[in-house]
N, C-alpha and C. Protein backbone atom coordinates (compact mmCIF):
# COMPACT_ATOMS: atom_id res chain seq x y z
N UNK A 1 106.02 84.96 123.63
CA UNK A 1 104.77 85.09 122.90
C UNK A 1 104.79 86.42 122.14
N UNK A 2 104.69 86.48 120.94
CA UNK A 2 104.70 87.75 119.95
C UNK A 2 102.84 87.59 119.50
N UNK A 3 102.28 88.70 119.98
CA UNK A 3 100.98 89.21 119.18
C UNK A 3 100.80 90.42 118.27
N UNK A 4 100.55 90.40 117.35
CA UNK A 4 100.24 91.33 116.19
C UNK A 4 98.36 91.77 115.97
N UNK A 5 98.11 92.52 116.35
CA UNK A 5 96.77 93.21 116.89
C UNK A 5 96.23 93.74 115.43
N UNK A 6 95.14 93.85 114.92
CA UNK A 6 94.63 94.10 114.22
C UNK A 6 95.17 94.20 112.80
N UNK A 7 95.37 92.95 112.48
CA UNK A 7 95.86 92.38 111.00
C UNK A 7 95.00 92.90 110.00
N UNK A 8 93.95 92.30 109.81
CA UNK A 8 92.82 92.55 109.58
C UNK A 8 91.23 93.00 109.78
N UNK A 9 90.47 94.06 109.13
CA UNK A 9 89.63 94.31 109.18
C UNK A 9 88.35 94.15 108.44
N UNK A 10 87.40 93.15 108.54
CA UNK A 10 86.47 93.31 107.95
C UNK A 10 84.97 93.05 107.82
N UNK A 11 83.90 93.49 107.38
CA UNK A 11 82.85 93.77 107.80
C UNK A 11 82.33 94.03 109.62
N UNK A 12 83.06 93.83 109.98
CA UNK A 12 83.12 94.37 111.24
C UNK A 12 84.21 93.19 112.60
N UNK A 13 84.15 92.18 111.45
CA UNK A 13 84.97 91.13 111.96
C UNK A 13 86.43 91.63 112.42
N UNK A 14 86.96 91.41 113.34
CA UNK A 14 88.35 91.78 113.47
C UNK A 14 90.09 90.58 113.47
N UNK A 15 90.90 90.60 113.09
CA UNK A 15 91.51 89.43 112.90
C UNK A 15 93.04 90.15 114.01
N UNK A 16 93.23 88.69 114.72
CA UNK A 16 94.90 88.90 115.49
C UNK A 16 95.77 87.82 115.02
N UNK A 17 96.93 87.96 115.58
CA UNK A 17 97.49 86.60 115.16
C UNK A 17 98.43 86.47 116.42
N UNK A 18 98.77 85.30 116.35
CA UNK A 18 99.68 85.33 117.85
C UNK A 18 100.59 84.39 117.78
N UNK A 19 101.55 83.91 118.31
CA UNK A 19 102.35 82.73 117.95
C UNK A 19 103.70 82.82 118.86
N UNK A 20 104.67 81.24 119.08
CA UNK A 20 105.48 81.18 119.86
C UNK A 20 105.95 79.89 120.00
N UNK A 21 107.25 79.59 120.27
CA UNK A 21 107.63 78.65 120.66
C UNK A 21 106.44 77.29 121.79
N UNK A 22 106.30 75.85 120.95
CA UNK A 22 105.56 75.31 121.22
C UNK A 22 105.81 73.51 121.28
N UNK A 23 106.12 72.68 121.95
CA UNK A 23 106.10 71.60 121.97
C UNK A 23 105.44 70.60 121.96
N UNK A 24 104.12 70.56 122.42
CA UNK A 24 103.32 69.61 122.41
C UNK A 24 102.31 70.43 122.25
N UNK A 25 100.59 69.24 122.60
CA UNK A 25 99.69 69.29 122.64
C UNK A 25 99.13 69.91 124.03
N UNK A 26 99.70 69.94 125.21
CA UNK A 26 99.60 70.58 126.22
C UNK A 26 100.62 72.08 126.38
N UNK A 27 101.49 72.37 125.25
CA UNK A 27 101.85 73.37 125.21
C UNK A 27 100.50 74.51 124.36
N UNK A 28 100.40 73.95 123.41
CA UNK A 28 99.25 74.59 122.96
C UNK A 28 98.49 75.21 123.30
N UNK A 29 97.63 74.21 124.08
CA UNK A 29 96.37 74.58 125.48
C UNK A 29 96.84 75.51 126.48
N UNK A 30 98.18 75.36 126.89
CA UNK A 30 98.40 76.45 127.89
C UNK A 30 98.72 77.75 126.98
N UNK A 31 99.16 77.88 125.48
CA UNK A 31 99.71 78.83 124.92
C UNK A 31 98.30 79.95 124.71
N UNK A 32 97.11 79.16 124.40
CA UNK A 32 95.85 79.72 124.75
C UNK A 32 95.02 79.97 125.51
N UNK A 33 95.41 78.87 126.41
CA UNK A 33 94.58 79.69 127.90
C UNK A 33 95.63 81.00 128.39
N UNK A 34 96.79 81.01 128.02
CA UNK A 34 97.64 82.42 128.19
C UNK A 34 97.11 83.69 127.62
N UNK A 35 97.08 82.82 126.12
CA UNK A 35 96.72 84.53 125.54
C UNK A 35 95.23 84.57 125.82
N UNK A 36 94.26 83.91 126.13
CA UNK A 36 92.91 84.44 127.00
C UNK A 36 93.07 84.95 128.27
N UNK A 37 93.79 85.40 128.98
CA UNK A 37 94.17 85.67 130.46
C UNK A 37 93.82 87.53 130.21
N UNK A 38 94.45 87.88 129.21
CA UNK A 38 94.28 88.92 128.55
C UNK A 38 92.50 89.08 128.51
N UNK A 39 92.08 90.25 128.83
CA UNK A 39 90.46 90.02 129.04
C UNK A 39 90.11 90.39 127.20
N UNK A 40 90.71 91.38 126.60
CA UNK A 40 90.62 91.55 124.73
C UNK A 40 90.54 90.21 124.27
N UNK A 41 91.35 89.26 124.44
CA UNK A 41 91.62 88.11 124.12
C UNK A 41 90.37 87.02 124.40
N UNK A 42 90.14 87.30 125.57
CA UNK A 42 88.97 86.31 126.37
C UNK A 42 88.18 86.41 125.59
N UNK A 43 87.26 88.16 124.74
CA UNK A 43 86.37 87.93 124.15
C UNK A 43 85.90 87.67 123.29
N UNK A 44 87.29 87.18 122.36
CA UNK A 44 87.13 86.50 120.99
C UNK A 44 86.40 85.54 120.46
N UNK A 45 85.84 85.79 119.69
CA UNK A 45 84.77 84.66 119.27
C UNK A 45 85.73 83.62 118.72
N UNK A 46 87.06 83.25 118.49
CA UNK A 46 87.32 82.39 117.68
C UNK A 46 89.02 82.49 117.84
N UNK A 47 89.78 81.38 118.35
CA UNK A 47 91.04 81.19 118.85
C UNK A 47 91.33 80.05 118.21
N UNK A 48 91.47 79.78 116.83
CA UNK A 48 92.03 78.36 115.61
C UNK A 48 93.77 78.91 115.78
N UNK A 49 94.21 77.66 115.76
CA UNK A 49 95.78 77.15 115.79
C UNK A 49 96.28 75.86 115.35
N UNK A 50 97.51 75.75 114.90
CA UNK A 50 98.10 74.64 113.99
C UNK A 50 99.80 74.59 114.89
N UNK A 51 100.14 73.31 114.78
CA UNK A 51 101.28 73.12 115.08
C UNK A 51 102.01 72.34 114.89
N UNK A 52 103.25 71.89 114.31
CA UNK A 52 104.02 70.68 113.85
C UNK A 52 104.92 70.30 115.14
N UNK A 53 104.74 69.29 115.72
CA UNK A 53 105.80 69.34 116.69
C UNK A 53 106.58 67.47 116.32
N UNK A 54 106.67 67.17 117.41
CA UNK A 54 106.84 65.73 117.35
C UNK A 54 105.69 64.67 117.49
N UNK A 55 104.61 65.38 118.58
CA UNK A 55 103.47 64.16 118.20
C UNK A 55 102.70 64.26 116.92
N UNK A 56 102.81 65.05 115.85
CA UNK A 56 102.83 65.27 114.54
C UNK A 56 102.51 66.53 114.48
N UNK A 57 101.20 66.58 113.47
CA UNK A 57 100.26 67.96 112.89
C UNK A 57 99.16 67.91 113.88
N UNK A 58 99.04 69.19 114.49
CA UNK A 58 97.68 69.54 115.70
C UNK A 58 97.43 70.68 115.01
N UNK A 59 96.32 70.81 115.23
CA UNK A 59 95.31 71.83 115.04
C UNK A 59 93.86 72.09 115.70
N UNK A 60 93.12 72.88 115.95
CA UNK A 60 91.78 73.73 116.24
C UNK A 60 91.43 74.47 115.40
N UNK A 61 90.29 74.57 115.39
CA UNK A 61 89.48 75.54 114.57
C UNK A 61 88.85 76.74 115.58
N UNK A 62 88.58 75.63 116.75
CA UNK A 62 87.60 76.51 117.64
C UNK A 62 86.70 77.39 116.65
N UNK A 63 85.42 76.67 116.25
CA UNK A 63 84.23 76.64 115.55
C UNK A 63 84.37 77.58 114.34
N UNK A 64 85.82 77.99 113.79
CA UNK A 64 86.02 78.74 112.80
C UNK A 64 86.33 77.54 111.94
N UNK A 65 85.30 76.53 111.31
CA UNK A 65 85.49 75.72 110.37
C UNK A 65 86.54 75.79 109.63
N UNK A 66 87.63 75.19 109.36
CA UNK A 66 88.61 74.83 108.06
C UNK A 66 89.57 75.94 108.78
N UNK A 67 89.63 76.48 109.95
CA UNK A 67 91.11 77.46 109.88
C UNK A 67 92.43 76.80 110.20
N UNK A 68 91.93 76.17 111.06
CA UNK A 68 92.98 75.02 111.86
C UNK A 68 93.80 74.78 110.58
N UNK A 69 93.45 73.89 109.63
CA UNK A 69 93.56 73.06 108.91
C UNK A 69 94.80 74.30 107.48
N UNK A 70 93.73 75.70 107.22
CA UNK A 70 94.62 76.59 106.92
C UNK A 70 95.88 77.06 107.34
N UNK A 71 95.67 77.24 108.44
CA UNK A 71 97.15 77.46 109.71
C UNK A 71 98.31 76.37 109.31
N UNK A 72 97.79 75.02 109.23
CA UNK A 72 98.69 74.28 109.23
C UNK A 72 99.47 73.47 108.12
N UNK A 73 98.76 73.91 107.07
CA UNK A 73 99.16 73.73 105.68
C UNK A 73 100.44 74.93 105.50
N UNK A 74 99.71 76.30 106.17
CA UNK A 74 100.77 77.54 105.44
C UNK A 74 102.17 76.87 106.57
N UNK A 75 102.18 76.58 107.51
CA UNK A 75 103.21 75.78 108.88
C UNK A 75 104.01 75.12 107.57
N UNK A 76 103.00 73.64 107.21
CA UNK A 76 104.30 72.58 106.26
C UNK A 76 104.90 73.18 105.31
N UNK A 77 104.33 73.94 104.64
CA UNK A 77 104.82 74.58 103.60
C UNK A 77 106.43 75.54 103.68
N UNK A 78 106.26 76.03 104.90
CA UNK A 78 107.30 76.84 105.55
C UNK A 78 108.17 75.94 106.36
N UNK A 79 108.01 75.06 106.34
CA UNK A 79 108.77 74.38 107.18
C UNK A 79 108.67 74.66 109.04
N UNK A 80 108.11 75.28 109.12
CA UNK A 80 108.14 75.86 110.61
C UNK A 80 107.63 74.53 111.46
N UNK A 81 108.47 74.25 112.50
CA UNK A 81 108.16 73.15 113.64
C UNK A 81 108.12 73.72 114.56
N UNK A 82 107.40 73.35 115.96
CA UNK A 82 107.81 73.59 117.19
C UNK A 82 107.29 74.71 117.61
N UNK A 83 106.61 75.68 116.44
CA UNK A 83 105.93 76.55 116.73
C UNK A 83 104.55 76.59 116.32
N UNK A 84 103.52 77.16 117.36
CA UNK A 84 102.21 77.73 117.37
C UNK A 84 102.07 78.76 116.82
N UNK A 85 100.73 79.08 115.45
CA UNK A 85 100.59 80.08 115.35
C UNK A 85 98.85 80.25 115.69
N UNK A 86 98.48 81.21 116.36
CA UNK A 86 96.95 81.61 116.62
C UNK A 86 96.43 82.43 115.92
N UNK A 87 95.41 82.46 114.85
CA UNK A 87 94.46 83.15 114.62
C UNK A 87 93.77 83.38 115.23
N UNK A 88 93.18 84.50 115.92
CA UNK A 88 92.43 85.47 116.31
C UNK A 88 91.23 86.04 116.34
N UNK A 89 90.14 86.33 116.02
CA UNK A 89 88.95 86.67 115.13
C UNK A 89 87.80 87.09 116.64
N UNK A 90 87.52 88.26 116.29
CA UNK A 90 86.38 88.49 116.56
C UNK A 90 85.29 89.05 116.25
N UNK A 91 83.98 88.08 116.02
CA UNK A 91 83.27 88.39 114.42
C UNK A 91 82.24 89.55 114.86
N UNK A 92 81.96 90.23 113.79
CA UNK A 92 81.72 90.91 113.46
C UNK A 92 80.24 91.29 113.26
N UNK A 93 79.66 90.17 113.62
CA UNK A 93 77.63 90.52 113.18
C UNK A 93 77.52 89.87 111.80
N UNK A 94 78.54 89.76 110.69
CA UNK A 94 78.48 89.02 109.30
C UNK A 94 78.84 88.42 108.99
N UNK A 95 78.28 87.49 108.28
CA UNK A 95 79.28 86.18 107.88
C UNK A 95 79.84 86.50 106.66
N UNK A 96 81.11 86.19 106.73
CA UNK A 96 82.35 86.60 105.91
C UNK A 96 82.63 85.58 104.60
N UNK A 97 81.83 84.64 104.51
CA UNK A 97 82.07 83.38 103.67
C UNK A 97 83.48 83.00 103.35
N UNK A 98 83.88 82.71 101.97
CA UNK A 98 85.36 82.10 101.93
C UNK A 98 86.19 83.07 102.11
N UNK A 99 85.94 84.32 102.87
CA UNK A 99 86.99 85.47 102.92
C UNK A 99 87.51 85.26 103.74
N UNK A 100 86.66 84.58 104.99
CA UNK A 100 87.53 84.54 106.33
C UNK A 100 88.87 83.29 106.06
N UNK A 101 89.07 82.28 104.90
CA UNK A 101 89.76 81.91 104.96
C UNK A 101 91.02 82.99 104.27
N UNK A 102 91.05 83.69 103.69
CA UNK A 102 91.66 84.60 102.84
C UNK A 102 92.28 85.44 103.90
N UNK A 103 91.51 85.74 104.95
CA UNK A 103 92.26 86.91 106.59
C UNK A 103 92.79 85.61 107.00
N UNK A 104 92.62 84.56 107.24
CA UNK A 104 93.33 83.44 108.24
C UNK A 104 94.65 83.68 107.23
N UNK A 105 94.44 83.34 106.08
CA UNK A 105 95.88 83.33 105.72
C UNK A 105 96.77 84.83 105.26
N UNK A 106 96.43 86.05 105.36
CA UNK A 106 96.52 86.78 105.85
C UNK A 106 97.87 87.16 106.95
N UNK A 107 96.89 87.23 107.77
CA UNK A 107 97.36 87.09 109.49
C UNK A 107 98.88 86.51 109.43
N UNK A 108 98.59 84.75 109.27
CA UNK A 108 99.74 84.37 109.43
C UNK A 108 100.98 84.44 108.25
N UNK A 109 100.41 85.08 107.40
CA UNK A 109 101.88 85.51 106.43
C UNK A 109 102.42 86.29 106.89
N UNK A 110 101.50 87.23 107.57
CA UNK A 110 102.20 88.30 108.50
C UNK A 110 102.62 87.99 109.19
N UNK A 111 102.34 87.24 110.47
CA UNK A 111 102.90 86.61 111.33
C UNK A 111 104.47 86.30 111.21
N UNK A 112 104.61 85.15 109.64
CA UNK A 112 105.57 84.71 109.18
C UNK A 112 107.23 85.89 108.50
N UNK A 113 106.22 86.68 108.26
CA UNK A 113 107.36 88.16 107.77
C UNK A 113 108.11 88.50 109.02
N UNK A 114 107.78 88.38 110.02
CA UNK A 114 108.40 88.78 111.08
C UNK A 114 109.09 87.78 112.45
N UNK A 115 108.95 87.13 111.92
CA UNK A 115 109.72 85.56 112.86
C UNK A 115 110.76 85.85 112.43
């Protein structure tokens, strides 16, 4: 599991990214109940992830509307299989409108520079 801590900053919102070798749909779930074990982690308002494996394209938003769906577009595009990547977020008191999609993708370019 590789985490990258404070990607982004803004209006008070904070952005992580996290990611790792991933096989299924029950790899997933455990890849996030992992990185919540971490109590920083636990208090995140918002844990969205995308993944290409063999039972196809998975994704979450976990109530961060449309991130899932971001995550997993920048995934096909890159070709990346088999791996999870987690966006992070813990908001901030403001709503961020279409910016927060702009830190989701963000995050995981970063993410991607360093795989």
């Amino acid at each position: 599991m590789r985490i990258l801590n404070n990607i982004v900053t803004d209006r008070g919102s904070r952005y992580a990214v996290s990611g790792g070798p991933c096989r299924d749909n029950d790899d997933a779930r455990n890849f996030v109940a992992l990185l919540k074990q971490d109590r920083k982690f636990a208090r995140a308002t918002h844990h969205s992830w995308a993944l290409i494996c063999a039972d196809g394209p998975l994704k979450s938003d976990d109530g961060e509307a449309g991130a899932g769906l971001t995550i997993l577009r920048m995934l096909e595009r890159e070709g990346v299989r088999d791996h999870i990547i987690v966006v992070t977020r813990w908001y901030g008191g403001k709503h961020l409108g279409g910016d927060r999609f702009r830190h989701v993708q963000t995050a995981v370019r970063h993410y991607m520079a360093q795989m």
